[in-house]
Protein backbone atom coordinates (compact mmCIF):
# COMPACT_ATOMS: atom_id res chain seq x y z
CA UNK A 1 0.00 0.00 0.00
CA UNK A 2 2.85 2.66 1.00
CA UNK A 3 3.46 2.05 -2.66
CA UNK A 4 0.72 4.20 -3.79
CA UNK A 5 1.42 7.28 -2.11
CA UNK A 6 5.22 7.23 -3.06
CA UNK A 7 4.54 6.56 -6.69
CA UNK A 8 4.87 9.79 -8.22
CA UNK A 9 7.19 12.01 -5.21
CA UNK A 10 10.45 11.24 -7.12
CA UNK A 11 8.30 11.45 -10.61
CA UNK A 12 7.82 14.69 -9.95
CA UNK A 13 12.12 15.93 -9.79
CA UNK A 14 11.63 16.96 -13.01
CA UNK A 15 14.57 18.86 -15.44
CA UNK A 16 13.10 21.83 -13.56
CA UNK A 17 15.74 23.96 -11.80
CA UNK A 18 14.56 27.43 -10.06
CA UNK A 19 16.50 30.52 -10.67
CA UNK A 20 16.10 34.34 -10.19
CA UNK A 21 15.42 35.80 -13.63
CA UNK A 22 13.10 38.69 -15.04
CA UNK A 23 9.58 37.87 -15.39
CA UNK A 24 8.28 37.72 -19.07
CA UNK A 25 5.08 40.27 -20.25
CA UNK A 26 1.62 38.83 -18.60
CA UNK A 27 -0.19 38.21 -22.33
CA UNK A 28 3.07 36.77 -23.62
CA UNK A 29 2.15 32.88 -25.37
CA UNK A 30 4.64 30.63 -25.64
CA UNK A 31 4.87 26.31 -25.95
CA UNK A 32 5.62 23.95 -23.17
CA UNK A 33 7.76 21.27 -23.65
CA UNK A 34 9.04 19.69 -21.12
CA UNK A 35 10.72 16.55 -22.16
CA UNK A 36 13.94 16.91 -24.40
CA UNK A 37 15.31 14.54 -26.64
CA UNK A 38 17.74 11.97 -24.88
CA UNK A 39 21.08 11.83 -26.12
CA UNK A 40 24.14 9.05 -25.96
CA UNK A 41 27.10 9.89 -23.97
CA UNK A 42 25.79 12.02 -21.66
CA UNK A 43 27.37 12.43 -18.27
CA UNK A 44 25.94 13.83 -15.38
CA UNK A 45 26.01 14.17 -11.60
CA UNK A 46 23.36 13.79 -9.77
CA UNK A 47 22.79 14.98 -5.69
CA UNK A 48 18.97 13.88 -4.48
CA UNK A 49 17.48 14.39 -0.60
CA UNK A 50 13.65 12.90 -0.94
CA UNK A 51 11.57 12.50 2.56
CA UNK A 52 8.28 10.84 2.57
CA UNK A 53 6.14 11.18 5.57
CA UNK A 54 2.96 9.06 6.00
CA UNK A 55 0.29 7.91 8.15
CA UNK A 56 -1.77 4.80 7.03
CA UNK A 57 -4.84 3.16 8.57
CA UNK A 58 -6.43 -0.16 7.68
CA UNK A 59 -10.29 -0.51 8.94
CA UNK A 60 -12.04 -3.69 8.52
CA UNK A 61 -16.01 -4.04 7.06
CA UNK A 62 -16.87 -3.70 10.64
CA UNK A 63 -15.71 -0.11 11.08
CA UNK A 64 -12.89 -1.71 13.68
CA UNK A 65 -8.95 -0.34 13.17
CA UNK A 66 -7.05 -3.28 11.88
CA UNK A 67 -3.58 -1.32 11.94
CA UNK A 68 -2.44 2.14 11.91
CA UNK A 69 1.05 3.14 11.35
CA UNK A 70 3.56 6.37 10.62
CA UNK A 71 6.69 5.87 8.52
CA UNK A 72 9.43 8.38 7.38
CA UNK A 73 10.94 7.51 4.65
CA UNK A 74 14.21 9.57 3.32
CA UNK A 75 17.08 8.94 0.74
CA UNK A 76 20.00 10.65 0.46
CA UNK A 77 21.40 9.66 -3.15
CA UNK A 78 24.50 10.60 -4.64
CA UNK A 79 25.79 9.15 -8.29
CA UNK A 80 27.43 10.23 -11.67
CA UNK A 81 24.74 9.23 -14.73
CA UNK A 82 26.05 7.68 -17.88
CA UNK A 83 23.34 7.57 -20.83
CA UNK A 84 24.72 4.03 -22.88
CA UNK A 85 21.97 4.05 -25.56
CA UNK A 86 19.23 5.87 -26.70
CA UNK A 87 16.52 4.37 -29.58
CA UNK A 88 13.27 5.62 -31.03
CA UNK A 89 14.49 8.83 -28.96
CA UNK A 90 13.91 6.75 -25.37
CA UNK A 91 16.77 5.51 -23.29
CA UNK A 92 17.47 2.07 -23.38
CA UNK A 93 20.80 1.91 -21.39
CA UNK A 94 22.30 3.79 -18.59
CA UNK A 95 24.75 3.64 -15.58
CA UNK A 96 24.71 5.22 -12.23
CA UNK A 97 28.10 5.29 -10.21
CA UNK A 98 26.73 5.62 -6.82
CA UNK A 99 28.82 7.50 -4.10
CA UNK A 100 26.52 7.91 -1.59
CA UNK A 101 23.09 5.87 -1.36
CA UNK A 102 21.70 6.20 2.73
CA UNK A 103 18.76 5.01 3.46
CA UNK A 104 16.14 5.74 6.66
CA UNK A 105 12.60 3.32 6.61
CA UNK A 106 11.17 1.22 9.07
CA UNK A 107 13.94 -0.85 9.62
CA UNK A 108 16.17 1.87 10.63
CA UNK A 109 19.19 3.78 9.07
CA UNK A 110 21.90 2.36 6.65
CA UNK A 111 24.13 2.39 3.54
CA UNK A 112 22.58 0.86 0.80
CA UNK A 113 24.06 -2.60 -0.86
CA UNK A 114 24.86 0.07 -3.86
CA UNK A 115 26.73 2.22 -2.01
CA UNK A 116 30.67 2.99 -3.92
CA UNK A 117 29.66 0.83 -6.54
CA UNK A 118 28.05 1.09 -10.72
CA UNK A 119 24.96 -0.28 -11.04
CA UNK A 120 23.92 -0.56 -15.26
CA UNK A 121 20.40 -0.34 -16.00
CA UNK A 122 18.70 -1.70 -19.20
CA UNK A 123 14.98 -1.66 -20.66
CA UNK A 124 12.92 -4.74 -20.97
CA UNK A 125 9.48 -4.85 -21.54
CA UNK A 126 8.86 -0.86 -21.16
CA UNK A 127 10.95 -0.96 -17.89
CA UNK A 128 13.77 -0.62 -16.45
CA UNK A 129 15.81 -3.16 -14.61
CA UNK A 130 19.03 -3.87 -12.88
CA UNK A 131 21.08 -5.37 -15.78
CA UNK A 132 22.74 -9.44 -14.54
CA UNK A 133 25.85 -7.98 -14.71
CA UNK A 134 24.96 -5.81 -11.61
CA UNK A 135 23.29 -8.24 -9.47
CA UNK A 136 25.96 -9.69 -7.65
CA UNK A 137 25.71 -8.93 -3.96
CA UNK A 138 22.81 -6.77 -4.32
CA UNK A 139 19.74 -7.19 -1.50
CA UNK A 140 17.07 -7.83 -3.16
CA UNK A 141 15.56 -5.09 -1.61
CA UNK A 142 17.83 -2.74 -2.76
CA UNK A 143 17.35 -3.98 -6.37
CA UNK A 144 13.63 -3.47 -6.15
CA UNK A 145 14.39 0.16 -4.76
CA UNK A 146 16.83 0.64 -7.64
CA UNK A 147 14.15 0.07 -10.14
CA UNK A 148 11.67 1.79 -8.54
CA UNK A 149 13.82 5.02 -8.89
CA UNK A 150 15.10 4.28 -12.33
CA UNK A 151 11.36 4.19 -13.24
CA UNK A 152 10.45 6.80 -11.50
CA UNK A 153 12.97 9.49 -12.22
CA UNK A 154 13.64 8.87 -15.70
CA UNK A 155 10.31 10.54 -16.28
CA UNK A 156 10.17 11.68 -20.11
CA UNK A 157 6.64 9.67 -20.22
CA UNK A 158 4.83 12.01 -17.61
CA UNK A 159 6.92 15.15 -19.08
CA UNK A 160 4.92 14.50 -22.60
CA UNK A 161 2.20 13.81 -21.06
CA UNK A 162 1.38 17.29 -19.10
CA UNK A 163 2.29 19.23 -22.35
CA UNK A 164 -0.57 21.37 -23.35
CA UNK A 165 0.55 21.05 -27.29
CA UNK A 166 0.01 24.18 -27.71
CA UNK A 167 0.63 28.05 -26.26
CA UNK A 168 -0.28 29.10 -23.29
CA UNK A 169 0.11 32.03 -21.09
CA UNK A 170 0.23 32.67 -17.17
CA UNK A 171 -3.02 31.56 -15.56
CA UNK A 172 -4.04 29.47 -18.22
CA UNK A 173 -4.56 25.54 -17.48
CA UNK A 174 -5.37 22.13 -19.31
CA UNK A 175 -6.01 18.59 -19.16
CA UNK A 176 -3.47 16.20 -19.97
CA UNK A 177 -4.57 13.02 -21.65
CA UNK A 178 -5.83 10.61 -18.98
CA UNK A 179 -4.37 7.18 -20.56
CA UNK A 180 -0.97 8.81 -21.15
CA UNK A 181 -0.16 9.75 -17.90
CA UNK A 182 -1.41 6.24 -16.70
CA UNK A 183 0.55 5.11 -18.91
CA UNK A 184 3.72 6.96 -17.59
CA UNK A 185 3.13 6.10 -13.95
CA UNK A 186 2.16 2.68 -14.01
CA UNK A 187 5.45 1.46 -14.22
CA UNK A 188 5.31 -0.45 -10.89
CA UNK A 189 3.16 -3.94 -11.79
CA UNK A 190 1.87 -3.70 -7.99
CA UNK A 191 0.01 -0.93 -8.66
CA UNK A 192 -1.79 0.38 -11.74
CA UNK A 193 -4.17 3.48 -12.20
CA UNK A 194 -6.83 3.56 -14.27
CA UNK A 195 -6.31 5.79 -17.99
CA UNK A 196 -9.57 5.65 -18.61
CA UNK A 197 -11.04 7.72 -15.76
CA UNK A 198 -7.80 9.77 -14.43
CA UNK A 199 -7.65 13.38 -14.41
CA UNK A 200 -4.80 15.63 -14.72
CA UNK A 201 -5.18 18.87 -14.48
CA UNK A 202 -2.08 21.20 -15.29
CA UNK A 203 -1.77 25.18 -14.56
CA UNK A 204 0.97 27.73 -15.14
CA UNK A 205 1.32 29.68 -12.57
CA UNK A 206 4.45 31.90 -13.33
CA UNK A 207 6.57 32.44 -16.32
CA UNK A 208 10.08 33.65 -16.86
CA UNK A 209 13.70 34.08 -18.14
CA UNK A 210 16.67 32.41 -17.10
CA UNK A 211 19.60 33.47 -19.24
CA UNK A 212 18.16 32.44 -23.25
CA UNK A 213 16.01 29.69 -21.69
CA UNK A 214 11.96 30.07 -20.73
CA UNK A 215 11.22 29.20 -17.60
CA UNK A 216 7.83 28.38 -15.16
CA UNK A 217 6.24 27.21 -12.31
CA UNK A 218 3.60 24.59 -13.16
CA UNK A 219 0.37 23.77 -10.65
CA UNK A 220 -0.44 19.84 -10.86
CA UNK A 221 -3.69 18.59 -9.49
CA UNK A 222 -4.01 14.38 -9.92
CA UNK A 223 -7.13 12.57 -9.71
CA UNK A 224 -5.95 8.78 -10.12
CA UNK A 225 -8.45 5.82 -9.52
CA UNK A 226 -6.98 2.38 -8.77
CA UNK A 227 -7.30 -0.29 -11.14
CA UNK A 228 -5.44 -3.21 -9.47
CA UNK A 229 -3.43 -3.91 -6.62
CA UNK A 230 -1.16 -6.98 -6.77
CA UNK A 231 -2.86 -9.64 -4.47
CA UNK A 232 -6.25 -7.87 -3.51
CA UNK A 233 -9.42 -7.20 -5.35
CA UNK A 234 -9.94 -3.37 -5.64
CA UNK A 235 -13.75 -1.95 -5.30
CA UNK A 236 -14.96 0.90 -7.08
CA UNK A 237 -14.02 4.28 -5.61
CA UNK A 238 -10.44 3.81 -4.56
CA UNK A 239 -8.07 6.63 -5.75
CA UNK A 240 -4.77 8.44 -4.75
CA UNK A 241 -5.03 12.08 -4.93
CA UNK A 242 -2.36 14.34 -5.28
CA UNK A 243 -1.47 18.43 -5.30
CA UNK A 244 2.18 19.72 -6.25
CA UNK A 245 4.08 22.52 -8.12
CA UNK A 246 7.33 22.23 -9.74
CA UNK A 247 9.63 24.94 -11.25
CA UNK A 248 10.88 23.65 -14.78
CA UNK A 249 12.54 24.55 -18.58
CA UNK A 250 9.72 25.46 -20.14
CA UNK A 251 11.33 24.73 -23.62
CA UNK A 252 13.14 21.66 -22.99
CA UNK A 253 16.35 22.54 -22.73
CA UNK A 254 18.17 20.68 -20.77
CA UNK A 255 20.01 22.73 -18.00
CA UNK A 256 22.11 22.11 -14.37
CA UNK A 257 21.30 23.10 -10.99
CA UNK A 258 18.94 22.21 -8.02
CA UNK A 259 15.21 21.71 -7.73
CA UNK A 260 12.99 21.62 -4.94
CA UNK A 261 9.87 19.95 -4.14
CA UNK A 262 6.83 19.43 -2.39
CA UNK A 263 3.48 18.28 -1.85
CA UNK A 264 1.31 16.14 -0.41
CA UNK A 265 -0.96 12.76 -1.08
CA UNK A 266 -3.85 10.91 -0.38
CA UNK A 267 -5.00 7.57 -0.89
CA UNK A 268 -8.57 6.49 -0.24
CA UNK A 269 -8.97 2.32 -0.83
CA UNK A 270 -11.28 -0.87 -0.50
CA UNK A 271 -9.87 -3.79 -1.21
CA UNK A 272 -10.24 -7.72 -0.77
CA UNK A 273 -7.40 -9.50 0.22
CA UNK A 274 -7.43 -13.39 2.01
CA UNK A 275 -11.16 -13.21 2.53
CA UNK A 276 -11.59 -10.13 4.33
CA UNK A 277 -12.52 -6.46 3.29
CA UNK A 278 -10.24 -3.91 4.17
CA UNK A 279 -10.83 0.21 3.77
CA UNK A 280 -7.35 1.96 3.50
CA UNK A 281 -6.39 5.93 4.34
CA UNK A 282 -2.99 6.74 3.54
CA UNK A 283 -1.86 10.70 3.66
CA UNK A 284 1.58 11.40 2.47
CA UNK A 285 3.56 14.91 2.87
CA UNK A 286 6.80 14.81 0.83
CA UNK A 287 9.74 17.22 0.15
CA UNK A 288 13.02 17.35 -1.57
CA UNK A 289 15.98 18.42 -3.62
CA UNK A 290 17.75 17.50 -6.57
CA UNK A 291 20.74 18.87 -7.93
CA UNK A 292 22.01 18.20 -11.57
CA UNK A 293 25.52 19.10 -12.95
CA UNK A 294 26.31 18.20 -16.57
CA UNK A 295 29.37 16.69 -16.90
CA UNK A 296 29.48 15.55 -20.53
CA UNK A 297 27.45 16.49 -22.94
């Protein structure tokens, strides 16, 4: 279940990088893109802080509490990116030289089994996974964790997604297609949303200069019903919710520096698992950094 309110938090460290710079005139039109075009041999070092604070409560038919729990959740992520191989303008191979991976989650604080060492990535079936080569002496929860954030923070999918494809000026907002941001997110198979019913509702709420590049601050307001959970039944009317802004190159470009996040969740969820019926409420409060130097371009 904790799953569901941590799906998109690291999705959401976009290219965007936040930056004093001049504002641009109020009418002033201009596209959104906010995906570029992946290139081979790119090099660059990345610095990420995520923490992930929730509070979850299981409730049987009965109205009785079944279990009720807080967890914190941070990683502290250091590692030099390596893109291998791009085709059809997607990335099918990369490397991450981790130099610092620490970890803090239920079962206390520690260095994770990547820690000082390259981990190579490679895509198979639409998803990323830890290539053989890389497995050796991995935990296996570590591995799951490294594809998790491979998945997640890769993110190009969601980026085309929220385009508007076309012009827009401050204040002005529009739906992204439903199915492709399902699409996007449900890279986890324990969890998938349903395309045919999300919302996604996008906003601009500021626009402006940084250096040649066009910057902005985007509002993002998901509505995502639940179409499966591995190993329950879902009923109808279980969702994750989900309010953030991010500050991002508004014309793709990519660029260095540090982001910063935040925003909270909420998961609403009946499901059948083992015979019994069990409501879920999960609220999640995130926030982080992420820094991005390019190294080699």
């Amino acid at each position: 279940m904790k799953r569901l309110c941590l799906l998109l938090s690291a999705a959401l460290l976009l290219a965007g990088r936040p930056a004093l710079a001049a504002p641009v005139p109020a009418d002033e039109r201009f596209p959104v893109k906010l995906a570029a075009d992946p290139e081979e041999g790119v090099v660059t070092v990345e610095k990420r802080y995520l923490k992930n604070v929730m509070n979850m409560k299981f409730v049987d038919a009965q109205g009785a509490n079944v279990q009720e729990m807080k967890t914190t959740d941070i990683k502290d992520l250091e590692y030099e990116q390596t893109v291998v191989k791009v085709a059809d303008k997607k990335v099918t191979k990369f490397t991450r030289k981790y130099t610092k991976a620490k970890i803090e989650d239920a079962g206390g604080k520690r260095d994770a089994t990547y820690a000082d060492r390259t981990i190579n990535f490679e895509l198979k079936d639409d998803r990323f996974v830890v290539a053989e080569d890389s497995l050796k002496d991995l935990a296996e929860l570590d591995v799951k964790e490294l594809e998790k954030d491979a998945n997640d923070e890769v993110g190009d999918k969601l980026n085309r997604a929220l385009e508007p494809g076309k012009k827009v000026k401050v204040g002005d907002s529009w739906t992204a297609d439903g199915k492709k941001v399902a699409d996007a997110v449900n890279t986890d198979p324990t969890t998938k949303f349903d395309g045919d019913t999300l919302k996604a509702n996008v906003k601009l709420l500021k626009a402006y200069k940084k250096d040649k590049e066009q910057w902005g601050t985007l509002e993002l307001d998901f509505e995502m019903p639940i179409k499966a959970i591995e190993g329950a039944t879902v009923q109808p009317g279980s969702s994750m919710t989900m309010k953030a802004t991010m500050d991002t190159a508004l014309d793709g470009t990519p660029s260095g520096g540090t982001s910063k996040m935040s925003g909270k969740g909420k998961v609403r969820a009946t499901v059948e698992a083992g015979g019994e019926t069990l409501n879920f409420e999960g609220d999640s409060e995130y926030e982080g950094t992420s820094t991005t130097t390019v190294k080699k371009k």
